[in-house]
N, C-alpha and C. Protein backbone atom coordinates (compact mmCIF):
# COMPACT_ATOMS: atom_id res chain seq x y z
N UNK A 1 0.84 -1.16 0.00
CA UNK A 1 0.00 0.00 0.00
C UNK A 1 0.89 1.23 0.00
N UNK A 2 0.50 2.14 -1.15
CA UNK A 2 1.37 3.30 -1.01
C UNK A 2 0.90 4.28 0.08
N UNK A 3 1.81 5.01 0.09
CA UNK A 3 1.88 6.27 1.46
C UNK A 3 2.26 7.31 0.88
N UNK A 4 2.18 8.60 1.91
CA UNK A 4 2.06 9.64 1.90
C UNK A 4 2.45 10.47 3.36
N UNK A 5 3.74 10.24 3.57
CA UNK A 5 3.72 10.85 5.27
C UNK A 5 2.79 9.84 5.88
N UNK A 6 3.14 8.47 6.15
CA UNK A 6 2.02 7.42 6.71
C UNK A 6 0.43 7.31 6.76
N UNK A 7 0.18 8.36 5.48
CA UNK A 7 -1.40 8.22 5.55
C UNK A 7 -1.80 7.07 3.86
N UNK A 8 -2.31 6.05 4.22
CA UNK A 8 -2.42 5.66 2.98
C UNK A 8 -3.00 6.18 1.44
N UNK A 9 -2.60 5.90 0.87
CA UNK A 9 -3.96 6.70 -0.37
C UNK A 9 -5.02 6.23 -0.23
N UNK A 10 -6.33 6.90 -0.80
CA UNK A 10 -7.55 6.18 -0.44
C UNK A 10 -7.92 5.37 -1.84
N UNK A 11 -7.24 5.29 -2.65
CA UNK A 11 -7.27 4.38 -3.94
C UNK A 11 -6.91 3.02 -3.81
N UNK A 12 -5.79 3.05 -3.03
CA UNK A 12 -5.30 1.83 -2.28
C UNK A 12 -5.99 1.14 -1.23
N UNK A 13 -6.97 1.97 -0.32
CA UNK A 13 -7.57 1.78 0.92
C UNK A 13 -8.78 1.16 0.14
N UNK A 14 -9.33 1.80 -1.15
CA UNK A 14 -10.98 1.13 -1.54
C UNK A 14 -10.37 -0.03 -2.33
N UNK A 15 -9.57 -0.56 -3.03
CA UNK A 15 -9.34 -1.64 -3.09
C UNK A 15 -8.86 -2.57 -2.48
N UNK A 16 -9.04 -2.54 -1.14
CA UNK A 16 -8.97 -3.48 -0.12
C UNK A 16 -10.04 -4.23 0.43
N UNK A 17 -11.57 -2.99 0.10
CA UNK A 17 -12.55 -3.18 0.24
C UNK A 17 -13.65 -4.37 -0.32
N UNK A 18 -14.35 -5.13 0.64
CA UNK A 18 -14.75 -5.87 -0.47
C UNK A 18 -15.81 -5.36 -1.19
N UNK A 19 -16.10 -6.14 -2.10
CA UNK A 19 -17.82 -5.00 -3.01
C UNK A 19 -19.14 -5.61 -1.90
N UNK A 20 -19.78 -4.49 -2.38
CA UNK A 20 -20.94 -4.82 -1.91
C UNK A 20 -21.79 -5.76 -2.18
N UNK A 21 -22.48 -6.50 -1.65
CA UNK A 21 -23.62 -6.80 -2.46
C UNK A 21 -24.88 -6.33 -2.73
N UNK A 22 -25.49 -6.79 -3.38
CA UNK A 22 -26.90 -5.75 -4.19
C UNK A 22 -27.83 -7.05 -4.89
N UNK A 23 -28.94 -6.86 -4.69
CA UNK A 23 -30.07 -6.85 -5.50
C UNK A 23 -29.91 -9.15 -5.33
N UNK A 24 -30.01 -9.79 -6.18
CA UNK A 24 -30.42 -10.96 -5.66
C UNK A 24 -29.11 -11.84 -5.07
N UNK A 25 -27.61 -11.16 -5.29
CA UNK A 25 -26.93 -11.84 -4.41
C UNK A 25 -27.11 -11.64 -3.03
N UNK A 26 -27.40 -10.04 -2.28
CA UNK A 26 -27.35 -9.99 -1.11
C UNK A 26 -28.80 -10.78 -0.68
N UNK A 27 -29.90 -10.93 -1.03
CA UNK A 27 -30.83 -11.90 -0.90
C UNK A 27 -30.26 -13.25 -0.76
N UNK A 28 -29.34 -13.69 -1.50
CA UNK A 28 -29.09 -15.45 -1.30
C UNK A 28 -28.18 -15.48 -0.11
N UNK A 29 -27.40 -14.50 0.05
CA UNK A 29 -26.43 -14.38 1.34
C UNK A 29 -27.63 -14.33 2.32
N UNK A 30 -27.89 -13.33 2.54
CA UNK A 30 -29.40 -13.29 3.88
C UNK A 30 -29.97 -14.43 4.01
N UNK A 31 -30.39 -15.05 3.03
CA UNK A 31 -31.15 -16.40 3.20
C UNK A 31 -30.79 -17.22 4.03
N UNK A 32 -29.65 -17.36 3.29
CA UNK A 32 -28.33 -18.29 3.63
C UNK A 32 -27.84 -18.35 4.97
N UNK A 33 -27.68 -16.96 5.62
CA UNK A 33 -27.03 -16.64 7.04
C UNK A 33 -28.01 -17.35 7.96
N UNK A 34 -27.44 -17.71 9.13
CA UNK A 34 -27.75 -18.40 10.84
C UNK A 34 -27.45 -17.10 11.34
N UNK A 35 -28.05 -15.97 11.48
CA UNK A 35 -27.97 -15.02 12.40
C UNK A 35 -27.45 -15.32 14.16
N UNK A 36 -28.79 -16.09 14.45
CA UNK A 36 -28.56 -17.21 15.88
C UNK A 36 -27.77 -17.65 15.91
N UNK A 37 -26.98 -18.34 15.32
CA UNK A 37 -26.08 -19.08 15.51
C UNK A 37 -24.70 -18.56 15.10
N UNK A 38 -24.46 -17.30 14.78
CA UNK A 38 -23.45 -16.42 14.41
C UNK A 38 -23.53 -15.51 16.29
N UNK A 39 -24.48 -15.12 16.43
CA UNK A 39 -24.61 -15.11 17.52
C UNK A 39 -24.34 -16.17 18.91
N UNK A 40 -24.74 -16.71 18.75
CA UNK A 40 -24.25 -17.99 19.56
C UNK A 40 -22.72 -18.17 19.74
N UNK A 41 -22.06 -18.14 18.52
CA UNK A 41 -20.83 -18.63 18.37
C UNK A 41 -19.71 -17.62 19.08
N UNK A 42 -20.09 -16.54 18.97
CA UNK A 42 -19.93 -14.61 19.24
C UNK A 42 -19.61 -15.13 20.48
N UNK A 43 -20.70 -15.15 21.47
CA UNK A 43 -21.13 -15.38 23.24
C UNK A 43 -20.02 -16.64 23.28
N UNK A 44 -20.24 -18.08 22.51
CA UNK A 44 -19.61 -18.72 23.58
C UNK A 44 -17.35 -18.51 23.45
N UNK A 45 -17.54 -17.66 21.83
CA UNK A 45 -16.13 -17.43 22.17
C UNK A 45 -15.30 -15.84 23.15
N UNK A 46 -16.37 -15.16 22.99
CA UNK A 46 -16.28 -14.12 24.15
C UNK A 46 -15.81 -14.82 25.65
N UNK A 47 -16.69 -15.38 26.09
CA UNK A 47 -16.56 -16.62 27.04
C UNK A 47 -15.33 -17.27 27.42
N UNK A 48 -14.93 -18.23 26.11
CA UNK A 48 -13.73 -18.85 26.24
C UNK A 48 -12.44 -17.86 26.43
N UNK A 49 -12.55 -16.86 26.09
CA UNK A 49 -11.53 -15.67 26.18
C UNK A 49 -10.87 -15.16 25.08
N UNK A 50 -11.43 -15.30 23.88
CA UNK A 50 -11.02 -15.45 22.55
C UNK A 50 -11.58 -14.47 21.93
N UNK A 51 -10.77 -13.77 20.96
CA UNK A 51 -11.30 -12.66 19.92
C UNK A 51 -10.95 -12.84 19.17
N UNK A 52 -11.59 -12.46 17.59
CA UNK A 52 -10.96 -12.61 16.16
C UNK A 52 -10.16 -10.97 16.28
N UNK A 53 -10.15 -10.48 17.18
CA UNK A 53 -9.26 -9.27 16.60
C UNK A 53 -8.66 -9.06 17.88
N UNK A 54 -7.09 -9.10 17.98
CA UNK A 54 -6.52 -9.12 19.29
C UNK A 54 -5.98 -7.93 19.46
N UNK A 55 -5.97 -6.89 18.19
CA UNK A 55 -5.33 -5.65 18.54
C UNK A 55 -6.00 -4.36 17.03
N UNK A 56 -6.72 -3.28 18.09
CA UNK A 56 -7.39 -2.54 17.71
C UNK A 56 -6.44 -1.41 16.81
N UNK A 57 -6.53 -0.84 15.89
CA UNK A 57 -5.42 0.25 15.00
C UNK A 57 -6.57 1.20 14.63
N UNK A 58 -6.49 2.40 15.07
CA UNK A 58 -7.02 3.49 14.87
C UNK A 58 -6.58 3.70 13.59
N UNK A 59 -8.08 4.19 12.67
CA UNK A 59 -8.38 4.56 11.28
C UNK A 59 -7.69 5.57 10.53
N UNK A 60 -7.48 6.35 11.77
CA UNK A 60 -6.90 8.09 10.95
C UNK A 60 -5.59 8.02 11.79
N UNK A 61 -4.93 8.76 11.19
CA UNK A 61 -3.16 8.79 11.22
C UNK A 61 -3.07 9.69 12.65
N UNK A 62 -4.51 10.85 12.59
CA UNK A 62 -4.38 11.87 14.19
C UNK A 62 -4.26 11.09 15.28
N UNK A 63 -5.36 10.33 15.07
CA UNK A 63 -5.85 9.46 16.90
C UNK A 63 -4.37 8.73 16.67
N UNK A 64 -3.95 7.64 15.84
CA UNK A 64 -2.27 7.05 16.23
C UNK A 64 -1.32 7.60 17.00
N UNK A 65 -1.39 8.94 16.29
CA UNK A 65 -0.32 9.65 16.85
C UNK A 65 -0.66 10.05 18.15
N UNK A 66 -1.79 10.62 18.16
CA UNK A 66 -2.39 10.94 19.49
C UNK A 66 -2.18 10.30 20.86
N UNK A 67 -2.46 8.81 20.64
CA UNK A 67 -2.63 7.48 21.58
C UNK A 67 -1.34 7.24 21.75
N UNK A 68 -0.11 7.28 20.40
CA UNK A 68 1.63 6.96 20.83
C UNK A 68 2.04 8.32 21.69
N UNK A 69 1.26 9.53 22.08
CA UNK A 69 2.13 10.49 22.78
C UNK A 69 1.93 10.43 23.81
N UNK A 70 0.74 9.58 24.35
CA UNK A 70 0.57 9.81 25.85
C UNK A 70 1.59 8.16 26.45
């Protein structure tokens, strides 16, 4: 990813993105989803002590800097 004084480009940032969905794919996804049980799974790994994300990175380059000065 290119930079700019550590701010990424945002050309680089939306192709990281995935696409949206629209119109009868996001219908077969919805269908498709276990809400409950996405839920479920959420609670009992909260529980066990487990996160899919073990370390949070602030979006904008201010708050980084912000949070490394104190």
């Amino acid at each position: 990813m290119s930079k700019i004084a550590g701010v990424p480009h945002l050309r680089a940032v939306r192709a990281l993105e995935p696409e949206k969905l629209t119109g009868k794919a996001l219908a077969k996804f919805e269908a498709e989803r276990d809400v409950w049980q996405e839920v479920l799974d959420g609670v009992k790994e909260i529980k066990a002590g487990g996160s899919k994300r073990k370390k949070v990175e602030p979006k904008s380059h201010v708050v980084s800097v912000r949070l490394n000065s104190t």
